[in-house]
C-alpha atoms as a PDB file:
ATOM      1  CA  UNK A   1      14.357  -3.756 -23.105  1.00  0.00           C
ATOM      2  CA  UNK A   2      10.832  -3.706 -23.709  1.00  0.00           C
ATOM      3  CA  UNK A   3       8.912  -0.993 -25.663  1.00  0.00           C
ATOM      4  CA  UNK A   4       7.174   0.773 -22.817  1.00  0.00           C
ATOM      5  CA  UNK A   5      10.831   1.559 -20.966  1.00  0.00           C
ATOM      6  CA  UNK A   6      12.389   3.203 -23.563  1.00  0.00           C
ATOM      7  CA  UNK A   7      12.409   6.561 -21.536  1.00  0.00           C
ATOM      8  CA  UNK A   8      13.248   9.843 -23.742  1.00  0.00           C
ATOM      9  CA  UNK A   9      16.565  11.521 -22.587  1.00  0.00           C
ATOM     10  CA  UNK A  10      16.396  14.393 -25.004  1.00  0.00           C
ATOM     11  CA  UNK A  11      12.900  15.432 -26.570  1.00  0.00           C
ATOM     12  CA  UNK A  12      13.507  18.973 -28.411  1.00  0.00           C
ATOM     13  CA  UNK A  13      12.522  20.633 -31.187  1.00  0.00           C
ATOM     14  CA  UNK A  14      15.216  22.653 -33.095  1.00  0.00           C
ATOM     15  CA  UNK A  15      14.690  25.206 -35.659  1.00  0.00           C
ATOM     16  CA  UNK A  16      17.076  25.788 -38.972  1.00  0.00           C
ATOM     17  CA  UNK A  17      16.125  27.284 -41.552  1.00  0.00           C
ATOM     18  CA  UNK A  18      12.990  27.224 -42.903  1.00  0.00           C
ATOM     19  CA  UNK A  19      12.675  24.086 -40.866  1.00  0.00           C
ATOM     20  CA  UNK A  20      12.038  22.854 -37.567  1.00  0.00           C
ATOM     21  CA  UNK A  21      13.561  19.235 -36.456  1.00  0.00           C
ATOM     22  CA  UNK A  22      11.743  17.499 -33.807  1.00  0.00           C
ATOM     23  CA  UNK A  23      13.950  14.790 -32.379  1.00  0.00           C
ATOM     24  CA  UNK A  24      13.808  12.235 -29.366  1.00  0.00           C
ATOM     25  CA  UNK A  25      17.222  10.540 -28.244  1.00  0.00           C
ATOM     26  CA  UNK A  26      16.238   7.519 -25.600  1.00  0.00           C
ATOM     27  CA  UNK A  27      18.691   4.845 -24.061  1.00  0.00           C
ATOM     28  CA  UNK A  28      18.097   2.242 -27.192  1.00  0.00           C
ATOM     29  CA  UNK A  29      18.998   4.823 -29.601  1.00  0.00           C
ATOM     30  CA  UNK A  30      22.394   5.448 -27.170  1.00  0.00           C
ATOM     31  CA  UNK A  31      22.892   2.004 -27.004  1.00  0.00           C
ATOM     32  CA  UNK A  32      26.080   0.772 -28.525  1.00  0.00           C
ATOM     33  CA  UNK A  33      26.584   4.254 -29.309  1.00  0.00           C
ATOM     34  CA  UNK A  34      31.082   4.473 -29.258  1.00  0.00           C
ATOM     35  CA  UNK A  35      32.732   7.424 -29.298  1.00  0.00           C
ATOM     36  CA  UNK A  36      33.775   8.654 -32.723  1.00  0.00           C
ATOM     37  CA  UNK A  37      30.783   6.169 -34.406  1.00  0.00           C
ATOM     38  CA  UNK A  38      28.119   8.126 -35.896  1.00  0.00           C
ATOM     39  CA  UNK A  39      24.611   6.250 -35.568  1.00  0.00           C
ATOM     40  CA  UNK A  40      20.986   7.272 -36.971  1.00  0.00           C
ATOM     41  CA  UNK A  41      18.266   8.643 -35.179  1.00  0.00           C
ATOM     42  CA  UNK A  42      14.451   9.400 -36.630  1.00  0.00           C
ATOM     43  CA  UNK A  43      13.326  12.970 -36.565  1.00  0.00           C
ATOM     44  CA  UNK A  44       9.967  15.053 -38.159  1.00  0.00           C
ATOM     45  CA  UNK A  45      10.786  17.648 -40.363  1.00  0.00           C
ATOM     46  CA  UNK A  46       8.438  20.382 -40.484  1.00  0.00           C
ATOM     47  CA  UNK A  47       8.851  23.279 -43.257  1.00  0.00           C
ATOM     48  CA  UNK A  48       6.988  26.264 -42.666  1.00  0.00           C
ATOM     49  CA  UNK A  49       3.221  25.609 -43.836  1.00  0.00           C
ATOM     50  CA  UNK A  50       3.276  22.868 -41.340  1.00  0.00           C
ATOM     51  CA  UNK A  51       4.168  20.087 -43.934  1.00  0.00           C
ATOM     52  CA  UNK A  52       5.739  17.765 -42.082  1.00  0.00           C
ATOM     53  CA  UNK A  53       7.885  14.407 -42.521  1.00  0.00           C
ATOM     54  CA  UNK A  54      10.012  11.571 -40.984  1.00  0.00           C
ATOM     55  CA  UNK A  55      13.493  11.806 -41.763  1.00  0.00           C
ATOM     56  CA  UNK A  56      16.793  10.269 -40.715  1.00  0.00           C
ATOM     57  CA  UNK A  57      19.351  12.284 -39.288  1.00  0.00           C
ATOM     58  CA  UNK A  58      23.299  11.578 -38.359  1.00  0.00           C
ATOM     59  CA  UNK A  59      24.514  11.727 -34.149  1.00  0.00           C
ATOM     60  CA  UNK A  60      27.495  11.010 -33.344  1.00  0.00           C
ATOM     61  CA  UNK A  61      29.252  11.173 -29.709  1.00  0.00           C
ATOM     62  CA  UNK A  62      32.606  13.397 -29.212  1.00  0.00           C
ATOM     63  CA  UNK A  63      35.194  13.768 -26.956  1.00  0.00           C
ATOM     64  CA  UNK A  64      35.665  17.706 -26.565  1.00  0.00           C
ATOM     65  CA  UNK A  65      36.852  19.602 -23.934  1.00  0.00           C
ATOM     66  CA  UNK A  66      37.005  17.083 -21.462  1.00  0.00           C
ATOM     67  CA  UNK A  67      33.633  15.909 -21.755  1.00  0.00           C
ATOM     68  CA  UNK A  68      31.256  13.728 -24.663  1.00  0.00           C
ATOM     69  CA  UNK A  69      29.057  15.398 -26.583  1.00  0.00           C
ATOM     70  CA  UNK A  70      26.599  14.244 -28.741  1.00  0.00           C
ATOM     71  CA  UNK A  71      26.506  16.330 -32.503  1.00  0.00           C
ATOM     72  CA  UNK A  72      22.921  15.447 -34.430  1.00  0.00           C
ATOM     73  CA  UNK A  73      24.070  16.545 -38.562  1.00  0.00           C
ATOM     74  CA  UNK A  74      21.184  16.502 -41.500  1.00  0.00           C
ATOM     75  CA  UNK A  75      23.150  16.291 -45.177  1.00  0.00           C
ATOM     76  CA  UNK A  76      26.525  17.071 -43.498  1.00  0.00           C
ATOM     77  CA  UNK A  77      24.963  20.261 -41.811  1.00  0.00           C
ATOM     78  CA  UNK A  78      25.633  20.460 -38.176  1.00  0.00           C
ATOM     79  CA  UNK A  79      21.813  21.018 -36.438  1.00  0.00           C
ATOM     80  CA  UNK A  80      22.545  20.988 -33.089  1.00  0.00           C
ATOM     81  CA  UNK A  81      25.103  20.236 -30.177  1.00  0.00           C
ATOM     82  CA  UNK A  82      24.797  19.382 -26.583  1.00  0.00           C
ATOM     83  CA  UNK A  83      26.711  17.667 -23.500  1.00  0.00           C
ATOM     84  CA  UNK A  84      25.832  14.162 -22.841  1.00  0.00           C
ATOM     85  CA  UNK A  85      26.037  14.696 -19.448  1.00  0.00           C
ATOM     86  CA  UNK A  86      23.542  17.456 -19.962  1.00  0.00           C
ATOM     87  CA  UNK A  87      21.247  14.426 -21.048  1.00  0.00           C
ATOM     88  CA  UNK A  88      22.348  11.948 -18.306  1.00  0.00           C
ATOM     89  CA  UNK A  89      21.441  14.711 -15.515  1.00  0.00           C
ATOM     90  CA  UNK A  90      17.789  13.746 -16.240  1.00  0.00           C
ATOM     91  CA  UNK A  91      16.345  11.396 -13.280  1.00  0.00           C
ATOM     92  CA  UNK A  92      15.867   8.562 -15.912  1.00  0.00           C
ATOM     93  CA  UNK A  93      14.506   6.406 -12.438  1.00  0.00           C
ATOM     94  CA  UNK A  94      16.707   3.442 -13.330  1.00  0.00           C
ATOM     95  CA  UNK A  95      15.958   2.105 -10.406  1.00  0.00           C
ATOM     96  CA  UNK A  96      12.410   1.980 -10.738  1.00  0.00           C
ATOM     97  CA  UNK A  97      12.287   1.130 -14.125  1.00  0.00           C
ATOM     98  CA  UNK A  98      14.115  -2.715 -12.988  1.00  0.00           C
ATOM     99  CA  UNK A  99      11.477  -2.649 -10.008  1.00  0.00           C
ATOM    100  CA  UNK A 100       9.207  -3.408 -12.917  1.00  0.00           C
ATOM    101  CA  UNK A 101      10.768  -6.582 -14.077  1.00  0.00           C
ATOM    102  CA  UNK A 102       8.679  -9.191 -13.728  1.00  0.00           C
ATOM    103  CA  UNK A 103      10.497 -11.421 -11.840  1.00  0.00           C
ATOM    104  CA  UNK A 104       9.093 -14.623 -13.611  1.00  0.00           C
ATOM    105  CA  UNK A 105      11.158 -12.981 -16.600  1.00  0.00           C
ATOM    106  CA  UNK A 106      14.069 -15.509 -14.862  1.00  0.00           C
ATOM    107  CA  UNK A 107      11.952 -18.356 -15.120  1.00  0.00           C
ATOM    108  CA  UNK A 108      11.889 -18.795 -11.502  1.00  0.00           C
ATOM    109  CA  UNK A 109      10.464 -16.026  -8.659  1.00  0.00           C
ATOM    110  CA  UNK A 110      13.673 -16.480  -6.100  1.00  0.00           C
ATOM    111  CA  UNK A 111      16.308 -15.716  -8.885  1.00  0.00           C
ATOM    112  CA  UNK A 112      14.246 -13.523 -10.745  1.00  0.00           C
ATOM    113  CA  UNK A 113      14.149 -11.398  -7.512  1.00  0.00           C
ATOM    114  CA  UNK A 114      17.352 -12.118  -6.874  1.00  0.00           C
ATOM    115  CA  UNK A 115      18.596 -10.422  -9.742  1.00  0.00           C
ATOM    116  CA  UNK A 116      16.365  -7.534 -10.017  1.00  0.00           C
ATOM    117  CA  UNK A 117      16.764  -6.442  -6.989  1.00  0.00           C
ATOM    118  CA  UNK A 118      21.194  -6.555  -7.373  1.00  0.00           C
ATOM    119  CA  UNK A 119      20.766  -5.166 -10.980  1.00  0.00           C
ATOM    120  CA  UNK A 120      17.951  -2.269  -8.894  1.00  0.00           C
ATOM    121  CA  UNK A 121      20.591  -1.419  -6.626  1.00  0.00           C
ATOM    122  CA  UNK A 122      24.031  -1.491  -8.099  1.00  0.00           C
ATOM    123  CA  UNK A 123      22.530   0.582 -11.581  1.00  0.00           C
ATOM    124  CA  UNK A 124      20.886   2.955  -9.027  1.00  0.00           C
ATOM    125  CA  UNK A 125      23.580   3.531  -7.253  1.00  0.00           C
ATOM    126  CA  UNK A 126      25.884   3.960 -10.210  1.00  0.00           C
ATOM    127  CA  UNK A 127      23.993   6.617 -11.633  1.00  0.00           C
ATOM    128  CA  UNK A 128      24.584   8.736  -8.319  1.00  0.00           C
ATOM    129  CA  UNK A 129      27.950   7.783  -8.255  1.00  0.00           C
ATOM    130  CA  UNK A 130      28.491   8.814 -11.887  1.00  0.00           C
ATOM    131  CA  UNK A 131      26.135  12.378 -10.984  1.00  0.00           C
ATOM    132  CA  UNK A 132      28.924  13.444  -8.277  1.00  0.00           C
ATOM    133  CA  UNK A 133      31.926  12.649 -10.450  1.00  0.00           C
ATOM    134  CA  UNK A 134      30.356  15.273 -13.436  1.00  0.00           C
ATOM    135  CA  UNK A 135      33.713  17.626 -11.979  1.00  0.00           C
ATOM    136  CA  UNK A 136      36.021  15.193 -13.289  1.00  0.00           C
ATOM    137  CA  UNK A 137      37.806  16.883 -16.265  1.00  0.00           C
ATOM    138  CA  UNK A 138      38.956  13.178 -17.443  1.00  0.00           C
ATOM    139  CA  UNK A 139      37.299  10.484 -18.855  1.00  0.00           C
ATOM    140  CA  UNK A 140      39.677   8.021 -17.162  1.00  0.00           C
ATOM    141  CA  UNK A 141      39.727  10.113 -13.264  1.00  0.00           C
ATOM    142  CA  UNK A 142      35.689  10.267 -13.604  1.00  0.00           C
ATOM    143  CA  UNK A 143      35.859   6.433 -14.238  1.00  0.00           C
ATOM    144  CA  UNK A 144      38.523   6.094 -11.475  1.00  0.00           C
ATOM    145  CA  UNK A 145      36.008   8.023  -9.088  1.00  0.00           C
ATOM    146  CA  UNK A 146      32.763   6.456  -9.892  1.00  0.00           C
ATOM    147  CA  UNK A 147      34.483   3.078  -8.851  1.00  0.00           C
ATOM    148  CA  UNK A 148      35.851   4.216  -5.742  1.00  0.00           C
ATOM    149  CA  UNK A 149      32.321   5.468  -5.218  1.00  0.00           C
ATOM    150  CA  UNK A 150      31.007   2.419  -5.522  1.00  0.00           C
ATOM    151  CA  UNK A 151      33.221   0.580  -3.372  1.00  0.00           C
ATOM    152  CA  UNK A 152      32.648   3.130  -0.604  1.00  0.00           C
ATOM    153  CA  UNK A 153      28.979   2.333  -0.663  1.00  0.00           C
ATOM    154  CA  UNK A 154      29.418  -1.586  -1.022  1.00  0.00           C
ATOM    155  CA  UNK A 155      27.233  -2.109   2.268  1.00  0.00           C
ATOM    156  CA  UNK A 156      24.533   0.146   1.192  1.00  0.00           C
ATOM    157  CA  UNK A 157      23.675  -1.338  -2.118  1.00  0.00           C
ATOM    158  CA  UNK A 158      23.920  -4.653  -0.302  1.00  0.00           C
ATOM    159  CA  UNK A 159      21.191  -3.916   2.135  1.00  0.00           C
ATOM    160  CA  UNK A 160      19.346  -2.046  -0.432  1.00  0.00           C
ATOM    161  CA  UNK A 161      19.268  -5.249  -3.036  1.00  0.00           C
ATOM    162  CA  UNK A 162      18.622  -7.310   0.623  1.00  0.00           C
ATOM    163  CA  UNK A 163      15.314  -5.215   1.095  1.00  0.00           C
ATOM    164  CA  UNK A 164      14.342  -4.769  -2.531  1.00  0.00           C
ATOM    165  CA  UNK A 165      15.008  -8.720  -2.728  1.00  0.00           C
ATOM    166  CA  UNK A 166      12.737  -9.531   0.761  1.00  0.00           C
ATOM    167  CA  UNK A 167      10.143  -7.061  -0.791  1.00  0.00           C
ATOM    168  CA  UNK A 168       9.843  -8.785  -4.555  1.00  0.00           C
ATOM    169  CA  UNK A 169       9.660 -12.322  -2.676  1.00  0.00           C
ATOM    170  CA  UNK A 170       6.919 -11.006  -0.320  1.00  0.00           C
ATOM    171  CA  UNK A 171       4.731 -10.897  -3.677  1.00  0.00           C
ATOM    172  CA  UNK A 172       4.829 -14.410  -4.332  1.00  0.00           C
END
Protein backbone atom coordinates (compact mmCIF):
# COMPACT_ATOMS: atom_id res chain seq x y z
CA UNK A 1 0.00 0.00 0.00
CA UNK A 2 1.55 3.11 -0.85
CA UNK A 3 2.80 5.77 1.64
CA UNK A 4 0.15 8.41 1.19
CA UNK A 5 -2.85 5.69 2.19
CA UNK A 6 -1.65 4.70 5.27
CA UNK A 7 -4.71 6.35 7.09
CA UNK A 8 -4.26 6.75 11.08
CA UNK A 9 -6.88 4.63 13.03
CA UNK A 10 -5.79 5.74 16.45
CA UNK A 11 -3.78 9.13 16.87
CA UNK A 12 -3.69 9.90 20.83
CA UNK A 13 -1.59 11.17 23.16
CA UNK A 14 -1.47 9.40 26.60
CA UNK A 15 -0.03 10.67 29.71
CA UNK A 16 1.96 8.40 32.52
CA UNK A 17 3.94 9.60 34.63
CA UNK A 18 6.07 12.23 34.17
CA UNK A 19 5.56 11.40 30.54
CA UNK A 20 3.32 11.82 27.78
CA UNK A 21 3.26 9.03 24.80
CA UNK A 22 2.13 10.22 21.54
CA UNK A 23 1.25 7.25 19.39
CA UNK A 24 -0.39 6.63 15.85
CA UNK A 25 -1.74 2.97 15.07
CA UNK A 26 -2.63 2.86 11.04
CA UNK A 27 -3.69 -0.30 8.94
CA UNK A 28 0.22 -1.25 8.07
CA UNK A 29 1.09 -1.23 11.60
CA UNK A 30 -2.27 -3.72 12.12
CA UNK A 31 -1.27 -5.63 9.38
CA UNK A 32 -0.40 -9.19 10.14
CA UNK A 33 -1.18 -8.24 13.53
CA UNK A 34 -2.63 -12.17 15.18
CA UNK A 35 -4.19 -12.38 18.17
CA UNK A 36 -1.96 -13.19 21.12
CA UNK A 37 1.34 -11.76 18.86
CA UNK A 38 2.69 -8.71 20.27
CA UNK A 39 4.14 -6.33 17.42
CA UNK A 40 6.05 -2.81 17.70
CA UNK A 41 4.76 0.42 17.09
CA UNK A 42 6.87 4.00 17.11
CA UNK A 43 5.80 6.54 19.64
CA UNK A 44 7.39 10.26 20.97
CA UNK A 45 8.11 10.39 24.39
CA UNK A 46 7.87 13.65 25.91
CA UNK A 47 9.09 14.20 29.72
CA UNK A 48 7.99 17.22 31.27
CA UNK A 49 10.37 20.18 30.02
CA UNK A 50 9.20 19.24 26.63
CA UNK A 51 12.27 16.95 25.85
CA UNK A 52 11.06 14.76 23.61
CA UNK A 53 12.08 11.35 21.77
CA UNK A 54 11.18 8.40 19.44
CA UNK A 55 10.75 5.29 21.15
CA UNK A 56 9.44 1.80 20.50
CA UNK A 57 6.67 0.54 22.34
CA UNK A 58 4.96 -3.20 22.65
CA UNK A 59 0.85 -3.73 21.22
CA UNK A 60 -0.46 -6.62 21.25
CA UNK A 61 -4.23 -7.71 20.28
CA UNK A 62 -6.49 -9.70 22.99
CA UNK A 63 -9.37 -11.60 23.10
CA UNK A 64 -11.34 -10.29 26.31
CA UNK A 65 -14.72 -10.23 27.04
CA UNK A 66 -15.98 -11.16 23.87
CA UNK A 67 -14.29 -8.68 21.92
CA UNK A 68 -10.21 -7.82 20.69
CA UNK A 69 -8.51 -5.36 22.22
CA UNK A 70 -5.46 -3.90 21.46
CA UNK A 71 -2.92 -3.36 24.89
CA UNK A 72 0.16 -0.75 23.87
CA UNK A 73 3.04 -1.78 27.07
CA UNK A 74 6.48 0.45 27.44
CA UNK A 75 9.21 -1.83 29.63
CA UNK A 76 6.45 -4.32 30.62
CA UNK A 77 4.22 -1.36 31.93
CA UNK A 78 0.76 -1.46 30.63
CA UNK A 79 0.15 2.41 29.01
CA UNK A 80 -3.00 2.12 27.67
CA UNK A 81 -6.02 -0.15 26.55
CA UNK A 82 -8.76 0.17 24.07
CA UNK A 83 -11.39 -1.93 21.87
CA UNK A 84 -10.38 -2.57 18.40
CA UNK A 85 -13.62 -2.13 17.33
CA UNK A 86 -13.48 1.23 19.00
CA UNK A 87 -10.71 1.86 16.25
CA UNK A 88 -12.50 0.13 13.31
CA UNK A 89 -15.73 2.45 13.98
CA UNK A 90 -13.65 5.22 12.31
CA UNK A 91 -14.94 5.85 8.53
CA UNK A 92 -11.42 4.76 7.27
CA UNK A 93 -13.25 5.46 3.43
CA UNK A 94 -11.99 2.11 2.14
CA UNK A 95 -13.83 2.55 -0.56
CA UNK A 96 -12.45 5.63 -1.69
CA UNK A 97 -9.12 4.99 -0.85
CA UNK A 98 -9.20 1.83 -3.93
CA UNK A 99 -11.07 4.57 -6.14
CA UNK A 100 -7.56 5.94 -6.17
CA UNK A 101 -5.80 3.05 -7.71
CA UNK A 102 -4.51 3.84 -10.71
CA UNK A 103 -5.86 1.47 -12.81
CA UNK A 104 -2.68 1.15 -15.08
CA UNK A 105 -1.28 -0.34 -11.66
CA UNK A 106 -2.71 -3.83 -13.57
CA UNK A 107 -0.78 -3.19 -16.49
CA UNK A 108 -3.77 -2.90 -18.55
CA UNK A 109 -6.90 -0.11 -18.08
CA UNK A 110 -9.92 -2.88 -18.57
CA UNK A 111 -8.54 -5.24 -15.77
CA UNK A 112 -7.12 -2.66 -13.80
CA UNK A 113 -10.74 -1.29 -13.59
CA UNK A 114 -11.97 -4.40 -13.41
CA UNK A 115 -10.46 -5.11 -10.27
CA UNK A 116 -10.65 -1.91 -8.52
CA UNK A 117 -13.84 -1.45 -8.89
CA UNK A 118 -14.76 -5.51 -7.33
CA UNK A 119 -12.00 -4.95 -4.66
CA UNK A 120 -14.09 -0.94 -4.19
CA UNK A 121 -17.18 -2.68 -3.67
CA UNK A 122 -16.87 -5.96 -1.90
CA UNK A 123 -14.16 -4.13 0.92
CA UNK A 124 -16.82 -1.35 1.14
CA UNK A 125 -19.38 -3.31 1.68
CA UNK A 126 -17.63 -5.53 4.17
CA UNK A 127 -16.83 -2.86 6.38
CA UNK A 128 -20.71 -2.10 6.78
CA UNK A 129 -21.40 -5.52 7.09
CA UNK A 130 -18.76 -5.98 9.80
CA UNK A 131 -20.20 -2.23 11.52
CA UNK A 132 -23.80 -3.96 12.07
CA UNK A 133 -22.48 -7.24 13.42
CA UNK A 134 -20.39 -5.06 16.44
CA UNK A 135 -23.54 -6.89 18.81
CA UNK A 136 -22.15 -10.15 18.19
CA UNK A 137 -20.70 -11.37 21.56
CA UNK A 138 -18.61 -14.12 19.45
CA UNK A 139 -15.86 -13.96 17.34
CA UNK A 140 -17.12 -16.95 15.33
CA UNK A 141 -21.34 -15.65 15.25
CA UNK A 142 -19.91 -12.00 14.19
CA UNK A 143 -17.96 -13.87 11.39
CA UNK A 144 -21.04 -16.08 10.72
CA UNK A 145 -23.13 -12.73 10.35
CA UNK A 146 -20.87 -10.59 8.36
CA UNK A 147 -21.01 -13.46 5.68
CA UNK A 148 -24.58 -13.83 5.62
CA UNK A 149 -24.47 -10.07 5.23
CA UNK A 150 -22.67 -10.24 2.43
CA UNK A 151 -24.51 -12.76 0.66
CA UNK A 152 -27.73 -10.84 1.28
CA UNK A 153 -26.30 -7.90 -0.57
CA UNK A 154 -24.64 -10.01 -3.47
CA UNK A 155 -26.68 -7.90 -6.16
CA UNK A 156 -25.80 -4.64 -4.71
CA UNK A 157 -22.08 -4.89 -4.67
CA UNK A 158 -22.49 -6.32 -8.15
CA UNK A 159 -24.11 -3.28 -9.59
CA UNK A 160 -22.02 -1.12 -7.48
CA UNK A 161 -18.50 -2.72 -8.92
CA UNK A 162 -20.74 -2.61 -12.53
CA UNK A 163 -20.97 1.31 -12.13
CA UNK A 164 -17.67 1.95 -10.40
CA UNK A 165 -16.20 -0.36 -13.33
CA UNK A 166 -18.29 1.73 -16.37
CA UNK A 167 -17.10 4.93 -14.49
CA UNK A 168 -13.05 4.03 -14.25
CA UNK A 169 -13.31 2.89 -18.09
CA UNK A 170 -15.07 6.19 -19.02
CA UNK A 171 -11.52 7.81 -18.09
CA UNK A 172 -9.65 6.14 -20.64
Amino acid sequence: MPKEFAMNLLDVTVSRDEFQYRLQINQRALRGAVEGQSFSIIAERIAQNGLSERIRLVASILYRDGGLIIIIRHNHKELARWPVTDMLAVDIGVEEIIDQLPPLLAGDPIIGCAIRAGLSAVLGQSVQCYRLSSQMEHIMERAMAVLHCLRQNLQPIGMKAGRKFFSCIAGF
